[in-house]
N, C-alpha and C. Protein backbone atom coordinates (compact mmCIF):
# COMPACT_ATOMS: atom_id res chain seq x y z
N UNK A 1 -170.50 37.75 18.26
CA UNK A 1 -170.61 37.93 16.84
C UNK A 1 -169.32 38.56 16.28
N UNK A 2 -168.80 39.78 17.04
CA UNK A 2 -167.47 40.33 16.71
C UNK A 2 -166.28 39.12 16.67
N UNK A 3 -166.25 38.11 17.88
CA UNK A 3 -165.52 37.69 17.62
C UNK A 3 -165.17 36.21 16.25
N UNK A 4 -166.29 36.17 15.82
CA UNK A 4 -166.45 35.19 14.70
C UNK A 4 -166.03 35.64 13.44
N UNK A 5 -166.53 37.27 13.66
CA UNK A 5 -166.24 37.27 12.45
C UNK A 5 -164.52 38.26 12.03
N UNK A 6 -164.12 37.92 13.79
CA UNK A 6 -162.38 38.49 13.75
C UNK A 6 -161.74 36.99 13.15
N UNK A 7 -162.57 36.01 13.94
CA UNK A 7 -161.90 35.00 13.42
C UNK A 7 -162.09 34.21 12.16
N UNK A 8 -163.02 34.83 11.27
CA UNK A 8 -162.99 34.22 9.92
C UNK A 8 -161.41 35.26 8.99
N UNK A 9 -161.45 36.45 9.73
CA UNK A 9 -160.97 37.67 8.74
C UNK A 9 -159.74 36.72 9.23
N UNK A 10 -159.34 36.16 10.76
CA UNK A 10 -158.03 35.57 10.72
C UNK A 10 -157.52 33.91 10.07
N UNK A 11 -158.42 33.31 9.83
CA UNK A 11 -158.41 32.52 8.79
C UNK A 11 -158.35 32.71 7.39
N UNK A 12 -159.04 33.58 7.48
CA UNK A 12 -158.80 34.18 5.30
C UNK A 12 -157.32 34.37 4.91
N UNK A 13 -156.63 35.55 6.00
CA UNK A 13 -155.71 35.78 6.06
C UNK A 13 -154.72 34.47 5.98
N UNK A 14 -154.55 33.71 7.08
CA UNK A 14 -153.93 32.50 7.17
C UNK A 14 -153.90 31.67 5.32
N UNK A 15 -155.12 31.24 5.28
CA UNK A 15 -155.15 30.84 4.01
C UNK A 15 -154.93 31.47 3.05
N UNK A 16 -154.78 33.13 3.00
CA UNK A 16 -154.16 33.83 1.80
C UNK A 16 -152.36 33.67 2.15
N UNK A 17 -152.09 33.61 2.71
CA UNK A 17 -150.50 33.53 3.06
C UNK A 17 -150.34 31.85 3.11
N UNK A 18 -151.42 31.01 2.95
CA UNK A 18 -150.49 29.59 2.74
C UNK A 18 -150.82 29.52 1.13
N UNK A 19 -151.50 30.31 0.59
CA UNK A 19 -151.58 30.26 -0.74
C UNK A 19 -150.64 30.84 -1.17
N UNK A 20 -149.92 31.88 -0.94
CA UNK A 20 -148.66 32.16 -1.45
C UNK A 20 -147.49 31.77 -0.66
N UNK A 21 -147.36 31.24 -0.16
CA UNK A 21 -145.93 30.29 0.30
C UNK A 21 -146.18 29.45 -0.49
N UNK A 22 -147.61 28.50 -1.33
CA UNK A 22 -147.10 27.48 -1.92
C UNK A 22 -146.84 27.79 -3.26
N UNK A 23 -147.51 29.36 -3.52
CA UNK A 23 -146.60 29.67 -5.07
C UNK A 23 -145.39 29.81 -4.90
N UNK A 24 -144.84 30.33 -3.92
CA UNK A 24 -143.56 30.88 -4.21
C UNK A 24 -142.50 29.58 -3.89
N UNK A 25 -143.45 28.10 -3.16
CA UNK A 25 -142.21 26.88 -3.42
C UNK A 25 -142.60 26.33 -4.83
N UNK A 26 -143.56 26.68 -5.54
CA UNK A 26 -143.59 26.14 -6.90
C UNK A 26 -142.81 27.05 -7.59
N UNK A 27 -142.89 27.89 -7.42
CA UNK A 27 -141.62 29.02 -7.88
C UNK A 27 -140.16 28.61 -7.88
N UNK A 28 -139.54 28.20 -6.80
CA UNK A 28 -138.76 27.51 -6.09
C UNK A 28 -138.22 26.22 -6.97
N UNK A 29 -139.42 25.51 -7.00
CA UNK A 29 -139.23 23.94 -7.33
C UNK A 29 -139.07 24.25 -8.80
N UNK A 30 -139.58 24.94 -9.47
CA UNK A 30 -139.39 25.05 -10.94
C UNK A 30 -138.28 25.32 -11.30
N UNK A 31 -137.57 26.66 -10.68
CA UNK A 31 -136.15 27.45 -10.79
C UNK A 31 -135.36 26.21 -10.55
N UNK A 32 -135.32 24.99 -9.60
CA UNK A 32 -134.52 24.47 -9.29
C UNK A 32 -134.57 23.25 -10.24
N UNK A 33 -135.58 23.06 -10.35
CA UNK A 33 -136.09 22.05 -11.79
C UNK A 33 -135.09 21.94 -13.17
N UNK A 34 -134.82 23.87 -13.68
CA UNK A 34 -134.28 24.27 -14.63
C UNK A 34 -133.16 23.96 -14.26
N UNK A 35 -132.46 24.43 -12.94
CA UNK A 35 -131.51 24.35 -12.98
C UNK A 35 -130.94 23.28 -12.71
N UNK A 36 -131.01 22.12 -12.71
CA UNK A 36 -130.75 20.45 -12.22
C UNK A 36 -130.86 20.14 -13.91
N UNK A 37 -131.71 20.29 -14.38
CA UNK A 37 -132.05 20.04 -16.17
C UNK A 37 -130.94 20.68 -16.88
N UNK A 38 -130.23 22.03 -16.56
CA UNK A 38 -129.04 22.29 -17.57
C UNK A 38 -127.90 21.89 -16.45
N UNK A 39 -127.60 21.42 -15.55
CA UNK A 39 -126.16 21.21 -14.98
C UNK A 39 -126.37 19.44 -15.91
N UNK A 40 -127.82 18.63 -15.81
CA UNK A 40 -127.48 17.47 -16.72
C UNK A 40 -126.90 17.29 -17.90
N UNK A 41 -126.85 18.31 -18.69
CA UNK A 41 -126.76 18.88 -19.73
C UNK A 41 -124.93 19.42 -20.04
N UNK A 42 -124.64 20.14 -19.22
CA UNK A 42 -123.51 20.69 -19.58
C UNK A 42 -123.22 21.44 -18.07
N UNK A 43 -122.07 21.95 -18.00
CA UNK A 43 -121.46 22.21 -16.50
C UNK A 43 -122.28 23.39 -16.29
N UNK A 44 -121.85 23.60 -14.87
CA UNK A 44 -122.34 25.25 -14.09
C UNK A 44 -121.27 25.48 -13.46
N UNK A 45 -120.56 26.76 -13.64
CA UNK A 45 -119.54 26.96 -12.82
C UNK A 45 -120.43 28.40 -11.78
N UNK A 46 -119.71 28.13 -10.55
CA UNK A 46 -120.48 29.26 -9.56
C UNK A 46 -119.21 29.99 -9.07
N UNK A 47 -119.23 31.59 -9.49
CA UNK A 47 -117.85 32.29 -8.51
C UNK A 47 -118.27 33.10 -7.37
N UNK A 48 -118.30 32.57 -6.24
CA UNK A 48 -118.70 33.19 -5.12
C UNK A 48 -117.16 34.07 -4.14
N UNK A 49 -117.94 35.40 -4.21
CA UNK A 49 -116.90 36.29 -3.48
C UNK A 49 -117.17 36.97 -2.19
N UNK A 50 -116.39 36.39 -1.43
CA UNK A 50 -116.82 37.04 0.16
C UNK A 50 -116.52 38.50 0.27
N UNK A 51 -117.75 38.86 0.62
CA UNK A 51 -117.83 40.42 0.42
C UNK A 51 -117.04 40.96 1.65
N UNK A 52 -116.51 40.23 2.50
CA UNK A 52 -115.23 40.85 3.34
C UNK A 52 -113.89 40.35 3.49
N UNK A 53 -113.42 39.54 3.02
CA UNK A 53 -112.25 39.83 2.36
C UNK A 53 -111.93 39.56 0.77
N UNK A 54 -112.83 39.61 0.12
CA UNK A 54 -112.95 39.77 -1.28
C UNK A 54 -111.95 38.07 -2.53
N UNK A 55 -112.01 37.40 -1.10
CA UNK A 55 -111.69 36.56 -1.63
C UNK A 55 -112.57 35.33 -2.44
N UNK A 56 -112.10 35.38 -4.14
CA UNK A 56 -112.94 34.23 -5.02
C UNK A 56 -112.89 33.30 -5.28
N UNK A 57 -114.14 32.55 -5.09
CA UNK A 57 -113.81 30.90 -5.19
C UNK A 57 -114.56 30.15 -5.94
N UNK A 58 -114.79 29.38 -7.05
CA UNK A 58 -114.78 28.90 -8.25
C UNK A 58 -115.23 27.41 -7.39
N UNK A 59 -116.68 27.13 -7.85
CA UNK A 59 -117.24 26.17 -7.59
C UNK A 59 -117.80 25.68 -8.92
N UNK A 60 -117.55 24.39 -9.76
CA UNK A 60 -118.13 23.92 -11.03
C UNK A 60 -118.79 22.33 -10.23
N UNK A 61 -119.86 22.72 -11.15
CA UNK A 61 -120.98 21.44 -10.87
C UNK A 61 -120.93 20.63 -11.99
N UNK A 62 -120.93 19.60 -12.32
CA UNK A 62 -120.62 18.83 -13.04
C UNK A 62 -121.93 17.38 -13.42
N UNK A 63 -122.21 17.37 -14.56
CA UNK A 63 -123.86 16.26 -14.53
C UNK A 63 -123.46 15.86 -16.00
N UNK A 64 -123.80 14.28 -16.35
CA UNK A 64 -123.41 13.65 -17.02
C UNK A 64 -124.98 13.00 -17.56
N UNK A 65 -125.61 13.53 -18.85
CA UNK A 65 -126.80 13.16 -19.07
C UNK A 65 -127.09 12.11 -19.83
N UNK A 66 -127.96 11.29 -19.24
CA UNK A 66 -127.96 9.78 -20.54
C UNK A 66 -128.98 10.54 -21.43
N UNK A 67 -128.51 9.52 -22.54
CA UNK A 67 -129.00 9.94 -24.30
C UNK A 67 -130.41 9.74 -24.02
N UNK A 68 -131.04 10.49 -24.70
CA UNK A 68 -132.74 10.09 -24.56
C UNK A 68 -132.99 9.42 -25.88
N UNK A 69 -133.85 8.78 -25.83
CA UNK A 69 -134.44 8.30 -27.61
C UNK A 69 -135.08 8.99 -27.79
């Protein structure tokens, strides 16, 4: 009996943690959603600096959006 009901508490669990991994890729998919929707739109420039030798480097993304009616 103990062990049935270790193994429901370890299924709940399981299914509470695949319920939030799939918010946090809808989380994910949305953020990335937005951000694919304004690089169509107009540029993104990214300045990434290596935090050991402090050197910066200038990455622009570039998206060319057709006209909507």
């Amino acid at each position: 009996m103990a062990d049935k009901n270790k193994e429901a508490e370890s299924l709940e669990r399981v299914i509470e943690r695949l319920d939030m991994l799939d918010q946090r890729l809808d989380n994910i998919d949305s953020i990335v959603s937005a951000v694919v929707e304004r690089v169509m739109k107009q540029s993104v420039i990214l300045n990434v600096t290596c935090s050991r030798c402090g050197h910066s480097t200038e990455v622009a993304i570039v998206g060319v959006a057709k006209p909507s009616k």
